[in-house]
Structure formats: C-alpha cells, structure tokens
C-alpha atoms as a PDB file:
ATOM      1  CA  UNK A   1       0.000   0.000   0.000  1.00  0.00           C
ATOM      2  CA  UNK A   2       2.735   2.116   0.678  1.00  0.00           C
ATOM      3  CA  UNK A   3       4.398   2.027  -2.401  1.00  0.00           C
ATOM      4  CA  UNK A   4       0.816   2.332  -4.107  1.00  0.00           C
ATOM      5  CA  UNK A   5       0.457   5.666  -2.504  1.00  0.00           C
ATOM      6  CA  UNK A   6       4.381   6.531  -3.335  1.00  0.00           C
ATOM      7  CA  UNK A   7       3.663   5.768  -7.204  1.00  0.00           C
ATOM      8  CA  UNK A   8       0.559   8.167  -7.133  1.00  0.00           C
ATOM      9  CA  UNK A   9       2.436  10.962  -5.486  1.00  0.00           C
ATOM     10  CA  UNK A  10       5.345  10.972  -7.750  1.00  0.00           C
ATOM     11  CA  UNK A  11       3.080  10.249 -10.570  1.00  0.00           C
ATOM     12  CA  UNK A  12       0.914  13.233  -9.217  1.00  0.00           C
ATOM     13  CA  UNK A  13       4.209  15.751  -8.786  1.00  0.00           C
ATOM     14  CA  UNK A  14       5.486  14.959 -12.567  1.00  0.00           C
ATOM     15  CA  UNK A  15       2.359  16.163 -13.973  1.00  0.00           C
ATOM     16  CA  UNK A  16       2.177  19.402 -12.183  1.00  0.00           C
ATOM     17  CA  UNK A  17       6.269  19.955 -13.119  1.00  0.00           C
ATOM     18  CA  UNK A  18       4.682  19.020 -16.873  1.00  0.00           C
ATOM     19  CA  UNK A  19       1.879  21.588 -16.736  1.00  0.00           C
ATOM     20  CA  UNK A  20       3.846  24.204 -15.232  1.00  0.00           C
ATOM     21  CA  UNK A  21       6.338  23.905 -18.020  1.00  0.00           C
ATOM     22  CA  UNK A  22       3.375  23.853 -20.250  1.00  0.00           C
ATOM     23  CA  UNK A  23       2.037  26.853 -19.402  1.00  0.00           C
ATOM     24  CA  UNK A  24       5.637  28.760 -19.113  1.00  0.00           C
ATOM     25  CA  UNK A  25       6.182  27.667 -22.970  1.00  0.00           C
ATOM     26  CA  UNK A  26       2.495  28.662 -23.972  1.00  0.00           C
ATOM     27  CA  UNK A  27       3.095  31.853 -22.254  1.00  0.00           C
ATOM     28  CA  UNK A  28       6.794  32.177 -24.112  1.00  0.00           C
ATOM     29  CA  UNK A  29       5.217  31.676 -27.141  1.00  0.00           C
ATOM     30  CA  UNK A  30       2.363  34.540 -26.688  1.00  0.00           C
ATOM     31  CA  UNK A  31       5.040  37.120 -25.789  1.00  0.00           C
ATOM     32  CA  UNK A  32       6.993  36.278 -28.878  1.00  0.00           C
ATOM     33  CA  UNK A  33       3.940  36.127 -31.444  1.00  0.00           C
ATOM     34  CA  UNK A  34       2.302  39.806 -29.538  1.00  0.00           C
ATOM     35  CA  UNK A  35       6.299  41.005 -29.392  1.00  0.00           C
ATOM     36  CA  UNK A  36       6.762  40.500 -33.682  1.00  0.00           C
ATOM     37  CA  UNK A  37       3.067  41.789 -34.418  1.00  0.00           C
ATOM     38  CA  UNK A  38       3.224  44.566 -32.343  1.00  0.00           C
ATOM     39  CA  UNK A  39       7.497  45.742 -33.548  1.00  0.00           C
ATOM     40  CA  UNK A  40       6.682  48.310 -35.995  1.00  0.00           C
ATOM     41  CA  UNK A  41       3.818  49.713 -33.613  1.00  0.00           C
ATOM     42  CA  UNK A  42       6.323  50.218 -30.769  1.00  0.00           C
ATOM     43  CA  UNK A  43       9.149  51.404 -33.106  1.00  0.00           C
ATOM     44  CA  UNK A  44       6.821  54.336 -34.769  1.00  0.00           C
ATOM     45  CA  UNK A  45       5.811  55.347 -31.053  1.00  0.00           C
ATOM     46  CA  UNK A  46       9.910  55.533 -30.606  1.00  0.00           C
ATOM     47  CA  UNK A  47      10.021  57.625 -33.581  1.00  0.00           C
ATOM     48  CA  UNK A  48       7.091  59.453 -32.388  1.00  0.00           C
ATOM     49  CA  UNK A  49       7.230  63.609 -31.727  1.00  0.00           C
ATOM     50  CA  UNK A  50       3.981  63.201 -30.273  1.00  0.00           C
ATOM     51  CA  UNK A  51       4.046  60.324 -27.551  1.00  0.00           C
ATOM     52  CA  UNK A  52       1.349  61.427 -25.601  1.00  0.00           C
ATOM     53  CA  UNK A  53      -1.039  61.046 -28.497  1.00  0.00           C
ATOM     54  CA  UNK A  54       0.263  57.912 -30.357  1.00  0.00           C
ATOM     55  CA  UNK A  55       0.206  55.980 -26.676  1.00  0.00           C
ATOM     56  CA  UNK A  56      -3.425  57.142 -26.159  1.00  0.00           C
ATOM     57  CA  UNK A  57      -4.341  55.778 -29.652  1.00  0.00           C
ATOM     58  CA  UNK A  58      -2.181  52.145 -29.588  1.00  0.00           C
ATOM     59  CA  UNK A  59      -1.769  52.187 -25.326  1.00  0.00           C
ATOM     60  CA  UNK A  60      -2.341  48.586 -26.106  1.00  0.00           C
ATOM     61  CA  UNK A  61      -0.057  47.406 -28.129  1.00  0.00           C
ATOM     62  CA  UNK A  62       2.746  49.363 -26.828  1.00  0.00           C
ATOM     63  CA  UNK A  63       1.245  47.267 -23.809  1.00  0.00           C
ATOM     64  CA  UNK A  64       2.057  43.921 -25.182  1.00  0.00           C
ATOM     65  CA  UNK A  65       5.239  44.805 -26.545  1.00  0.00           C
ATOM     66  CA  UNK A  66       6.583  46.011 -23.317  1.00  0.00           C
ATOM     67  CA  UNK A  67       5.073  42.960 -21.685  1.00  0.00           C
ATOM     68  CA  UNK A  68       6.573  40.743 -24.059  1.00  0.00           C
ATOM     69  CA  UNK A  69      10.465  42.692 -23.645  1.00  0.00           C
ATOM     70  CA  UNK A  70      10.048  41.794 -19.825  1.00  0.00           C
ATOM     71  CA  UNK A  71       9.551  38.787 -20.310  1.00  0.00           C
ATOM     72  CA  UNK A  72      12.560  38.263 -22.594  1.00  0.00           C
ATOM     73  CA  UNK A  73      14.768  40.143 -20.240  1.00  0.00           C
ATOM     74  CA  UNK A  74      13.635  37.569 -17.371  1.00  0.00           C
ATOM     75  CA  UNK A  75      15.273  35.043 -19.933  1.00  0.00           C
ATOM     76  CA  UNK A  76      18.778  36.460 -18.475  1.00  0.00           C
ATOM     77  CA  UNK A  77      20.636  36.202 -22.228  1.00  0.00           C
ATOM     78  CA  UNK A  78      19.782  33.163 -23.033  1.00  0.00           C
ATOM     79  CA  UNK A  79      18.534  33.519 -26.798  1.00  0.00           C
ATOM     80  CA  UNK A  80      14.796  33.800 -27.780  1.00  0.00           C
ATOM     81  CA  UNK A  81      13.713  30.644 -28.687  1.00  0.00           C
ATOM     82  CA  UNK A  82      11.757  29.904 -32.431  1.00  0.00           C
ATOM     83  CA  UNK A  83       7.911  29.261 -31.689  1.00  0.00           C
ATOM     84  CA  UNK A  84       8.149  25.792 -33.546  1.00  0.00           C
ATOM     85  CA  UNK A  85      11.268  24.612 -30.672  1.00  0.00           C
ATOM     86  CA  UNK A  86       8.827  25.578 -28.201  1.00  0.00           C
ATOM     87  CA  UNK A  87       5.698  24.093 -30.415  1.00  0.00           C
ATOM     88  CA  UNK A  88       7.665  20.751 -30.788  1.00  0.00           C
ATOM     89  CA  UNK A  89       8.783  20.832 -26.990  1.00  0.00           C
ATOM     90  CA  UNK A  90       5.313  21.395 -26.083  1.00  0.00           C
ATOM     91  CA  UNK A  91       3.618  18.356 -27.909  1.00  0.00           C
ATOM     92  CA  UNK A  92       6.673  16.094 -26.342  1.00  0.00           C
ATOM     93  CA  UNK A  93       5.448  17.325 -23.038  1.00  0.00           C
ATOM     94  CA  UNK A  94       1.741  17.106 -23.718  1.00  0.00           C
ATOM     95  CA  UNK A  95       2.286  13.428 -25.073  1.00  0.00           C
ATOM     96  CA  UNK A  96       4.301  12.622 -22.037  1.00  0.00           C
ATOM     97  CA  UNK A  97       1.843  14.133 -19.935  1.00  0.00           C
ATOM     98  CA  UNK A  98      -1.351  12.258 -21.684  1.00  0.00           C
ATOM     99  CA  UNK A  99       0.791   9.131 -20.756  1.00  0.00           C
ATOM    100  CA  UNK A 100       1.826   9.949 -17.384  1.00  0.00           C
ATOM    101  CA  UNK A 101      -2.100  10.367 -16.570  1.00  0.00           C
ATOM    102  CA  UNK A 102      -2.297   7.291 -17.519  1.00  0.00           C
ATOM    103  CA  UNK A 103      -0.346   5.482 -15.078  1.00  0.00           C
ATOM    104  CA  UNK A 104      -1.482   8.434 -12.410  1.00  0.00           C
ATOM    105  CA  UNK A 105      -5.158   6.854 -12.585  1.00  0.00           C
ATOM    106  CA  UNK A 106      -3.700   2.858 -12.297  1.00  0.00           C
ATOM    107  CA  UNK A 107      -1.861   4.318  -9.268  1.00  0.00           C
ATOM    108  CA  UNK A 108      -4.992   6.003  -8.128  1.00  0.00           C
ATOM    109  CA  UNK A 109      -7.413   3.173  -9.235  1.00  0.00           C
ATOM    110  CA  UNK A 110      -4.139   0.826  -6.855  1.00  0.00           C
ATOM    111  CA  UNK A 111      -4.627   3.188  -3.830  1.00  0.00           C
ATOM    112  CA  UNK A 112      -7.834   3.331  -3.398  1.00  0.00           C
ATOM    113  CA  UNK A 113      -8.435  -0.769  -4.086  1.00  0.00           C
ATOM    114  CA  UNK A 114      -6.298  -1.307  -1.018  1.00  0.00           C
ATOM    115  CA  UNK A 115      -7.875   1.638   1.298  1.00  0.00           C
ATOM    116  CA  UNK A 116     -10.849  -0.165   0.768  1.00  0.00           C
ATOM    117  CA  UNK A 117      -9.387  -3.588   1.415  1.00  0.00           C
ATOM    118  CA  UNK A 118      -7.760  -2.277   4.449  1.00  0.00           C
ATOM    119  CA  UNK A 119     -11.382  -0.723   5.864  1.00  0.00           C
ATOM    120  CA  UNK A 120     -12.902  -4.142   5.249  1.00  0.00           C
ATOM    121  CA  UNK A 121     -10.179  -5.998   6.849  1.00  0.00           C
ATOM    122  CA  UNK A 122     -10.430  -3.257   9.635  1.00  0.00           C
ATOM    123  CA  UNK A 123     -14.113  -3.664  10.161  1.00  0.00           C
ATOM    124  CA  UNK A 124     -13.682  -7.194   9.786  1.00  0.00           C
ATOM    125  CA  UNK A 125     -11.322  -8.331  12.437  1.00  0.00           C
ATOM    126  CA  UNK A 126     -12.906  -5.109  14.308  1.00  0.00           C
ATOM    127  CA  UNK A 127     -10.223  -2.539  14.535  1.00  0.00           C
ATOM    128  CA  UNK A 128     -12.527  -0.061  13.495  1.00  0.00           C
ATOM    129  CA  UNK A 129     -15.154   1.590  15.195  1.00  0.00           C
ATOM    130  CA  UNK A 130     -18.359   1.427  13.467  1.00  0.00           C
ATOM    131  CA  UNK A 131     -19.933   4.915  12.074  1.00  0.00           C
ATOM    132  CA  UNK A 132     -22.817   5.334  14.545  1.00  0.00           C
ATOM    133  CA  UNK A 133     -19.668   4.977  17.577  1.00  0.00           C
ATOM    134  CA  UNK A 134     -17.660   7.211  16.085  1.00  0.00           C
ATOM    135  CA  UNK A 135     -20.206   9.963  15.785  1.00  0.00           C
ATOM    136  CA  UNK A 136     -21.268   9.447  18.985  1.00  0.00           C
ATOM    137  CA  UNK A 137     -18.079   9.988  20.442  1.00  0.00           C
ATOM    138  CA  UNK A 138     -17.480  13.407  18.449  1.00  0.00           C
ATOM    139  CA  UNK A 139     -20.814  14.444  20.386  1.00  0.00           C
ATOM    140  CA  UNK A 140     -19.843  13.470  23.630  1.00  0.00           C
ATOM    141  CA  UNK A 141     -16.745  15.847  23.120  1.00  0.00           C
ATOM    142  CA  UNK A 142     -18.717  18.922  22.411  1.00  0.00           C
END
C-alpha cells in the first residue's frame, strides 16, 4: 500500500512539473507572437514627436510589446527561442503528460483498491469503530 500511494504521489508531482512547463512555454510563445506583431507599432511610437497622443491611440499594443520585452529580459541572455522549438517541446510534453495520466489513474485506481481492502479488513477483524460509535463519540466531546 505504501508504495501504491508513493507511485501516485510521484506520478501526481510529474504532472504538475509538466503543466507548469506547459504553461511557461504557452506563455513564451504569446510574448513572442504579440512582441513581432506589435514591432513596428512600438518602433513608430519611438520615432514618435507626439508620444502622448500615439500611446493614447495604440496604449495597447505598446502594452504587449513592453510585456513581451520583460519577459525576454527575465530570460537572463539566453537567446529567444523559435515558436516551432517551443511548439515541438510542447507536444513532447503534452504526449508525455497524456501518458503519465495514464499510469497516475492505475496508481490512483491501486490506492484506493487497497484503502478499501484495508477498511474491510479493519471492520472485519474489528479494529474499526463502526460509524454510529464514532459519531457518537465526536458528540460526547462537544
């Protein structure tokens, strides 16, 4: 039972480190698609004599492109990646993902098959307290 409930947890922990990498290369990938459709916005407001006006009119994709240079600059000079890298990474992970959900429900499907062995086996040989005791005792203690 022990290692049942071992399996799960590491099975459980590997998907989360899967989706979190997931959603840091769908993320990547927005801030590089909004940072190339939104260039020659940002570099005209650059150019700009009149920044107060041509912010008001395009505040939002002056936004996105600042957005997306923070983001870049978190990458501490490590080179941009090419969306299809992070497109191909991201389908490896999502494959290995599906499949690790896989075994994550036989671990789960394992666990619970011997929690409920063990409460029969409990209730059989009488280690456990019946329901209506148990309640029962929870009253007496308020």
């Amino acid at each position: 039972m022990a290692q049942a409930g071992a399996d799960f947890d590491a099975s459980s922990k590997r998907i989360k480190q899967l989706e979190a990498r997931m959603a840091e290369i769908a993320e990547l990938k927005m801030h590089i698609i909004r940072y190339s459709k939104t260039r020659e916005v940002y570099a005209a407001y650059r150019k700009s004599r009149h920044k107060k006006e041509f912010l008001a009119e395009h505040a939002d994709e002056i936004a996105q492109h600042e957005a997306a240079k923070r983001a870049f600059d978190a990458l501490n000079g490590k080179p941009i990646p090419k969306v299809a890298q992070l497109s191909q990474e991201y389908g490896e992970l999502l494959a290995e993902k599906q499949a690790e959900y896989e075994r994550y429900r036989q671990y789960r499907r394992e666990m619970l098959d011997y929690e409920t062995a063990k409460q029969n086996v409990d209730r059989i040989l009488g280690l456990e307290q019946p329901d209506k005791m148990r309640q029962s005792e929870k009253e007496n203690e308020r």
